[in-house]
C-alpha atoms as a PDB file:
ATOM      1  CA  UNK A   1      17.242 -11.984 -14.204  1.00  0.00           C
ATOM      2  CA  UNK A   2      16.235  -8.842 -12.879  1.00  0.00           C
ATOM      3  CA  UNK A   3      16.741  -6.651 -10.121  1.00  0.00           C
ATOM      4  CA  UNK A   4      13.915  -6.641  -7.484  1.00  0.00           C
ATOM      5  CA  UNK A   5      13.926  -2.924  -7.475  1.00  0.00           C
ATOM      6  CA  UNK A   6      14.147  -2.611 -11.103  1.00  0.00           C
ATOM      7  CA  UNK A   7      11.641   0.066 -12.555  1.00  0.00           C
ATOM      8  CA  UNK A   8      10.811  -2.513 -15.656  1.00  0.00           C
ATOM      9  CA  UNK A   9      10.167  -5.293 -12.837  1.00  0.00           C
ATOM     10  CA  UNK A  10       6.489  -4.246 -12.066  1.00  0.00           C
ATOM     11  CA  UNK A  11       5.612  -3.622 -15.819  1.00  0.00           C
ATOM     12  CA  UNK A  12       6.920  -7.189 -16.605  1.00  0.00           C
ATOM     13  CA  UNK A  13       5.125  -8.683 -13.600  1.00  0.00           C
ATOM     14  CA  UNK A  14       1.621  -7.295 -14.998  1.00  0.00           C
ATOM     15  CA  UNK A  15       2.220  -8.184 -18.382  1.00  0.00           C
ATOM     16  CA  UNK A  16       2.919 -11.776 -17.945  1.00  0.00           C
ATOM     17  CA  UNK A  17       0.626 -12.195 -14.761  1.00  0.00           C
ATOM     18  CA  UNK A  18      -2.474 -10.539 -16.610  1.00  0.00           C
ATOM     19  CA  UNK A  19      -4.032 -13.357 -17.278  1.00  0.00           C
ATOM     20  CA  UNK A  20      -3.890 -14.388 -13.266  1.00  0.00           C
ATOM     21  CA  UNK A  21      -6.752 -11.992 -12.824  1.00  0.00           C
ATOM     22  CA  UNK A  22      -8.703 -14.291 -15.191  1.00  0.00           C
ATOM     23  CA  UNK A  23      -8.033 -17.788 -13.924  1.00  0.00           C
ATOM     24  CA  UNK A  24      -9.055 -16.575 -10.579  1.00  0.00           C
ATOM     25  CA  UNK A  25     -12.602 -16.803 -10.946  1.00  0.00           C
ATOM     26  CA  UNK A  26     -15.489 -13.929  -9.661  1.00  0.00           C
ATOM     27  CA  UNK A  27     -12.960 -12.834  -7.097  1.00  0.00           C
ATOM     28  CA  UNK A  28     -11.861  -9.677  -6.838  1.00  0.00           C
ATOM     29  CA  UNK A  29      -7.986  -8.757  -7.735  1.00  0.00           C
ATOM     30  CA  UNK A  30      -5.822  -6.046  -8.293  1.00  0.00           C
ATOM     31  CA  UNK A  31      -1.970  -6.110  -9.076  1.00  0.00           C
ATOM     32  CA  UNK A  32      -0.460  -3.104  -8.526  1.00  0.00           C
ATOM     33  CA  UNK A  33       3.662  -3.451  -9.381  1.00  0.00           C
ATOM     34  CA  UNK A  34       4.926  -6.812  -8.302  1.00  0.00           C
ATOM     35  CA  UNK A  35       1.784  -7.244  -5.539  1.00  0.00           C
ATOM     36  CA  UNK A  36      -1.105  -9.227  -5.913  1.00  0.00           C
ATOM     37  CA  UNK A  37      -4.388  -8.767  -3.946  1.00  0.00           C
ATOM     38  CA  UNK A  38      -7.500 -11.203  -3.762  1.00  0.00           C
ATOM     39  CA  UNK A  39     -10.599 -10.570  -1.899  1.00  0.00           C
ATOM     40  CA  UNK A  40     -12.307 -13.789  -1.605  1.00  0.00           C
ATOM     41  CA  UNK A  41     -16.091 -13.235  -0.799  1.00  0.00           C
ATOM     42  CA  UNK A  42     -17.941 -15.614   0.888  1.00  0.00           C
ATOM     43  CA  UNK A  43     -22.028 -16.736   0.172  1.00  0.00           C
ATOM     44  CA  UNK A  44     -24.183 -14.901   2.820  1.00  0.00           C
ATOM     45  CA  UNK A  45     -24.889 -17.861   5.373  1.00  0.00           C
ATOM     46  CA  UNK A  46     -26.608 -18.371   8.679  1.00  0.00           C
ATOM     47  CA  UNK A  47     -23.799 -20.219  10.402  1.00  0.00           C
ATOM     48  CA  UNK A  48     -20.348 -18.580  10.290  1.00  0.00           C
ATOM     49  CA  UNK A  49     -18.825 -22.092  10.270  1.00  0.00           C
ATOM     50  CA  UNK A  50     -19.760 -22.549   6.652  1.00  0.00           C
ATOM     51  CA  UNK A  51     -18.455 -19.264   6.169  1.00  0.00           C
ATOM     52  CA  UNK A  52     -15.168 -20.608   7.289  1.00  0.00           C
ATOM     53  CA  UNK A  53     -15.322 -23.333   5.460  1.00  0.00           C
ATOM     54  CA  UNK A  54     -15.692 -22.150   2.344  1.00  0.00           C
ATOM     55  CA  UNK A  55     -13.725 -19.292   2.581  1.00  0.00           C
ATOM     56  CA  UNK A  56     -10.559 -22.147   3.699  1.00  0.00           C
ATOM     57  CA  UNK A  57     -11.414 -24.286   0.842  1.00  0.00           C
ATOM     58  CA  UNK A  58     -11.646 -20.923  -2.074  1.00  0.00           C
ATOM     59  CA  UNK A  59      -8.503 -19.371  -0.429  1.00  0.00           C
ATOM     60  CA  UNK A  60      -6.217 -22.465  -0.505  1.00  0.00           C
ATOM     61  CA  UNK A  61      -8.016 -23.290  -4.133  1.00  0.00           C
ATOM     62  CA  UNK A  62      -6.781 -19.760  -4.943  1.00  0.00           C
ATOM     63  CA  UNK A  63      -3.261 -19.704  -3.105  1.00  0.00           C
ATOM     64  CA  UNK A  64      -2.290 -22.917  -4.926  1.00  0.00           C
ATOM     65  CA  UNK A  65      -3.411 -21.172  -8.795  1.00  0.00           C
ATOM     66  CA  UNK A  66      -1.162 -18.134  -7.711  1.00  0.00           C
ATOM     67  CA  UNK A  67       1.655 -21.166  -6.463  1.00  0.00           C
ATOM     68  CA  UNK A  68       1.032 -23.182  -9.877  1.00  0.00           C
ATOM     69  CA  UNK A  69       1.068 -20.234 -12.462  1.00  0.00           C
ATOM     70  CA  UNK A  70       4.399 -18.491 -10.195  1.00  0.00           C
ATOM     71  CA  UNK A  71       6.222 -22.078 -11.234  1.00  0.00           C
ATOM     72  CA  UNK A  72       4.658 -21.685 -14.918  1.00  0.00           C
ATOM     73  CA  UNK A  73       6.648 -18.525 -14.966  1.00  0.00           C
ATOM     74  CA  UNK A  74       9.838 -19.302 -12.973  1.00  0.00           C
ATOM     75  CA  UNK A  75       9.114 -16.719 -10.277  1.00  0.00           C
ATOM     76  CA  UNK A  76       8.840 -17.434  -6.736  1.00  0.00           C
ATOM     77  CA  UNK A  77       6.440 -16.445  -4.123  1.00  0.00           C
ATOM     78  CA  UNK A  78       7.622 -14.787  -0.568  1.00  0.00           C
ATOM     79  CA  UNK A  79       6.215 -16.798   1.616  1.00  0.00           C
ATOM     80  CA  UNK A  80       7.526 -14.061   3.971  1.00  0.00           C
ATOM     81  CA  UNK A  81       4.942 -11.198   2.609  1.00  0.00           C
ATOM     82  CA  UNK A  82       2.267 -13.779   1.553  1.00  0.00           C
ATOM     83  CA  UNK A  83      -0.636 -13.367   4.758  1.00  0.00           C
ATOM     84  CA  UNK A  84      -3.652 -13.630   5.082  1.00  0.00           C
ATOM     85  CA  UNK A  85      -6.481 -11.238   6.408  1.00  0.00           C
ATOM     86  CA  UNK A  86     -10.200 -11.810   7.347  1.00  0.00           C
ATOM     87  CA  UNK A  87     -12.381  -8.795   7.714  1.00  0.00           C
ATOM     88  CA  UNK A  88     -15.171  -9.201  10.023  1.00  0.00           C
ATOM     89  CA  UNK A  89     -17.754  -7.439  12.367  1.00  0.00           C
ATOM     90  CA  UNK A  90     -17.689  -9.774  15.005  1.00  0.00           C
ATOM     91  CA  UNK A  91     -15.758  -9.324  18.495  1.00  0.00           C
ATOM     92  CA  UNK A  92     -13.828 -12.429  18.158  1.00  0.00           C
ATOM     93  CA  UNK A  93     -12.251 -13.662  15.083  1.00  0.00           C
ATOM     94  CA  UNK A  94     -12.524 -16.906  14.031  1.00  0.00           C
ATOM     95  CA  UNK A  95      -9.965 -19.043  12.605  1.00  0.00           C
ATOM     96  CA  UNK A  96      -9.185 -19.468   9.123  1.00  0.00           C
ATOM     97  CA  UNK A  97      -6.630 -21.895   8.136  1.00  0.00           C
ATOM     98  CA  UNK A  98      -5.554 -21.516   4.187  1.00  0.00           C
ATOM     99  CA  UNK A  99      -2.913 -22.739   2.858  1.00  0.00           C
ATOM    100  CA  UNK A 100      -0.377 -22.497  -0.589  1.00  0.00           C
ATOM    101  CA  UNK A 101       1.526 -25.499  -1.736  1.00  0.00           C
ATOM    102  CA  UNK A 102       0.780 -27.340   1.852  1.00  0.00           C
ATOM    103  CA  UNK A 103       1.984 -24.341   3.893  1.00  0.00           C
ATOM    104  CA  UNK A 104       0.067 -22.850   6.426  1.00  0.00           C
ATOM    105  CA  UNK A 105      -0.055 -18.997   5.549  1.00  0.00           C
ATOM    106  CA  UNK A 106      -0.410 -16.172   8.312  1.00  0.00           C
ATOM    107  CA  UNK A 107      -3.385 -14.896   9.210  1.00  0.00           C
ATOM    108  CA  UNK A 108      -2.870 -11.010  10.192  1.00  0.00           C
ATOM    109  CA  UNK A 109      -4.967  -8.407  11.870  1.00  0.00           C
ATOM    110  CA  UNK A 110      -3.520  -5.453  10.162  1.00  0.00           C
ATOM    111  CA  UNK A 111      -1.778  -4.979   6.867  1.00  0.00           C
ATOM    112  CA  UNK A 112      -0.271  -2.515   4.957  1.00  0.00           C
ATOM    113  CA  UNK A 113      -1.362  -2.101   1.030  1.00  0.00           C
ATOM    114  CA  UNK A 114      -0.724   0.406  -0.998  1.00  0.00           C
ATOM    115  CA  UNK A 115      -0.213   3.347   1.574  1.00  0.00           C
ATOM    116  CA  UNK A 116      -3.083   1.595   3.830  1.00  0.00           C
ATOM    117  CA  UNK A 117      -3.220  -0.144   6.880  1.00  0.00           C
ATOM    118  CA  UNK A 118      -6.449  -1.493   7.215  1.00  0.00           C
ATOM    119  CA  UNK A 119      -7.278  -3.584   9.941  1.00  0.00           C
ATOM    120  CA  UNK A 120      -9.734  -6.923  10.397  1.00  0.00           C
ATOM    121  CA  UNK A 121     -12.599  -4.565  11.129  1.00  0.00           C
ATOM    122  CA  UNK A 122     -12.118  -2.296   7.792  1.00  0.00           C
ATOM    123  CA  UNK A 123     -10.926   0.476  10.126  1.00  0.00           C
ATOM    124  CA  UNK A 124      -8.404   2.626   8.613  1.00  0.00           C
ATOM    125  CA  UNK A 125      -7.590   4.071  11.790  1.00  0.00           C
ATOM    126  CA  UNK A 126      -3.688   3.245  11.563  1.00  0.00           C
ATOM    127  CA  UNK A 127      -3.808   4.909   8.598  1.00  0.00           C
ATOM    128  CA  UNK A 128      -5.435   8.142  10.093  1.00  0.00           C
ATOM    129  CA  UNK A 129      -2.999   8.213  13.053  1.00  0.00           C
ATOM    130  CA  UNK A 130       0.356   7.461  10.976  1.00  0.00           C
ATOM    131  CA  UNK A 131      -0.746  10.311   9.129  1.00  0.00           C
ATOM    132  CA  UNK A 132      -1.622  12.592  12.170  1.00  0.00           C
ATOM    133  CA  UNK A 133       1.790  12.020  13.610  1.00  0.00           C
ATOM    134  CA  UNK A 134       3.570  13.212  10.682  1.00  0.00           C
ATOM    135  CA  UNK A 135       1.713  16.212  10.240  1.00  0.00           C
ATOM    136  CA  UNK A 136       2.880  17.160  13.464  1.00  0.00           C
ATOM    137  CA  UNK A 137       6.079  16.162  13.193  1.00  0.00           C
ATOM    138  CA  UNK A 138       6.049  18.269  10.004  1.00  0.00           C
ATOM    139  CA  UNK A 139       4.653  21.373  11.997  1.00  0.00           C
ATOM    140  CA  UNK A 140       7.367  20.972  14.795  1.00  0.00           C
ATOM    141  CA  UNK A 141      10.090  21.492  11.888  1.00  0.00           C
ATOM    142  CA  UNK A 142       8.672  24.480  10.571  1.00  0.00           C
ATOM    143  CA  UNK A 143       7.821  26.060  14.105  1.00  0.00           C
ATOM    144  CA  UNK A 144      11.440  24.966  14.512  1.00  0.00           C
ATOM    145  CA  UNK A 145      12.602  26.955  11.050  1.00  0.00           C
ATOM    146  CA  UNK A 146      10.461  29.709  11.418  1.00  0.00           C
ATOM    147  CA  UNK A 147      12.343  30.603  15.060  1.00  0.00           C
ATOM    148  CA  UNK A 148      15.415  29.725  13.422  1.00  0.00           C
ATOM    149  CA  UNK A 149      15.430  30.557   9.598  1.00  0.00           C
ATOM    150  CA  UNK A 150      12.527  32.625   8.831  1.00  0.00           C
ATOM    151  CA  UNK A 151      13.752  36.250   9.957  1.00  0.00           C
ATOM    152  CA  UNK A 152      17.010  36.224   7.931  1.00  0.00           C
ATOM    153  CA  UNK A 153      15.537  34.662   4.928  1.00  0.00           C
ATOM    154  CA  UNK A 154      12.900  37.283   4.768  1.00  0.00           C
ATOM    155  CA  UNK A 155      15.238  40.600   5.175  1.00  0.00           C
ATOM    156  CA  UNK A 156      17.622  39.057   1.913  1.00  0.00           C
ATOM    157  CA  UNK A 157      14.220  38.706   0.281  1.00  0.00           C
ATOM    158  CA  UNK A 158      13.107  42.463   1.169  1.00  0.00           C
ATOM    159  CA  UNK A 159      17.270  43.207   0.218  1.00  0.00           C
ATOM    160  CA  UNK A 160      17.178  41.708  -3.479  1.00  0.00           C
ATOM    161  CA  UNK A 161      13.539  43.509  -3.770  1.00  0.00           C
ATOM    162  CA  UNK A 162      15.056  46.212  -3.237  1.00  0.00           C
ATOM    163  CA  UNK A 163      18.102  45.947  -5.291  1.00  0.00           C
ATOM    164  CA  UNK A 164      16.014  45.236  -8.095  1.00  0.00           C
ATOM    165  CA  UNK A 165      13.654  48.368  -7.736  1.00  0.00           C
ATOM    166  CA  UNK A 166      16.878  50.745  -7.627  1.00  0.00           C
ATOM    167  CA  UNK A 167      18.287  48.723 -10.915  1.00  0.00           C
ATOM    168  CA  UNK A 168      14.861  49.063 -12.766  1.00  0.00           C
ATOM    169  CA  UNK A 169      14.684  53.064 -11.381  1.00  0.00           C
ATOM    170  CA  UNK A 170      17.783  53.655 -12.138  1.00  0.00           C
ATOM    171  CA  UNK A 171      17.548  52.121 -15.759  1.00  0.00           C
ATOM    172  CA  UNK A 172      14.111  54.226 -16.296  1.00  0.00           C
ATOM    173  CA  UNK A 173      15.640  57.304 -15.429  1.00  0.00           C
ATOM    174  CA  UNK A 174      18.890  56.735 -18.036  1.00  0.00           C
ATOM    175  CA  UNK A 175      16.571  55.978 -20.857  1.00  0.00           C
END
């Protein structure tokens, strides 16, 4: 067994789920470390309800080959972190039900992959503000160390410059 945190965990994980990627069909996948990803595309339709439909019937299709080759391999799936995310333009979602090994999985408007929180309308707005908030947390702390720090960190800088101009004068004039 090993540990979930391991560094040799993820490069495991790839090498014996490579062949996932395959059995999935002309979806698109990515693992990345011990994560697996599935976009699930659906036919361009009139009605959204086929839409729906089909994208219920591929997902569970697809939830249950990730289920069945997880068993093949004696490694589990969190159910915890297993959800399920719909991008769309429309104002209202509609519901998609899909399913692995006869559970219901969660359908999410946001998740976090990779660094990214992208939301049900492809926005990566989260993202942007996440990232605005710690840049100014970030320029609080050094407004903060430059009131506090700065001045006597600069005048032992301009001290040892100095200390090593007289040694390299002084070694200049002996020679």
């Amino acid at each position: 067994m090993i540990a979930e945190r391991s560094s040799l965990s993820p490069y495991l994980f790839i090498v014996y789920h490579s062949d996932l990627v395959t059995c999935l069909g002309a979806f698109s996948s990515h693992i990345f470390a011990d994560d697996l990803n599935v976009l699930i595309f659906p036919p361009i339709c009139r009605g959204v309800k086929s839409i729906i439909k089909f994208l219920e019937e591929e997902g569970t299709k697809i939830c249950n080959k990730i289920a069945y080759d997880s068993k093949k391999w004696k490694q589990s799936v969190n159910f915890s972190k297993t959800v399920v995310q719909v991008f769309h333009s429309q104002v209202q979602s509609s519901v998609v039900d899909i399913y692995m090994e006869g559970k219901k999985l969660e359908v999410v408007k946001e998740f976090k992959y990779l660094g990214l929180a992208w939301t049900n309308k492809m926005s990566l707005k989260p993202t942007i503000d996440k990232t605005l908030e710690n840049i100014q947390g970030t320029f609080s702390k050094l407004r903060w160390m430059k009131r506090e720090t700065i001045p006597g960190f600069t005048v032992l800088i301009c001290i040892g410059w100095f200390q090593l101009s007289y040694d390299i004068i002084n070694q200049t004039q002996a020679q």
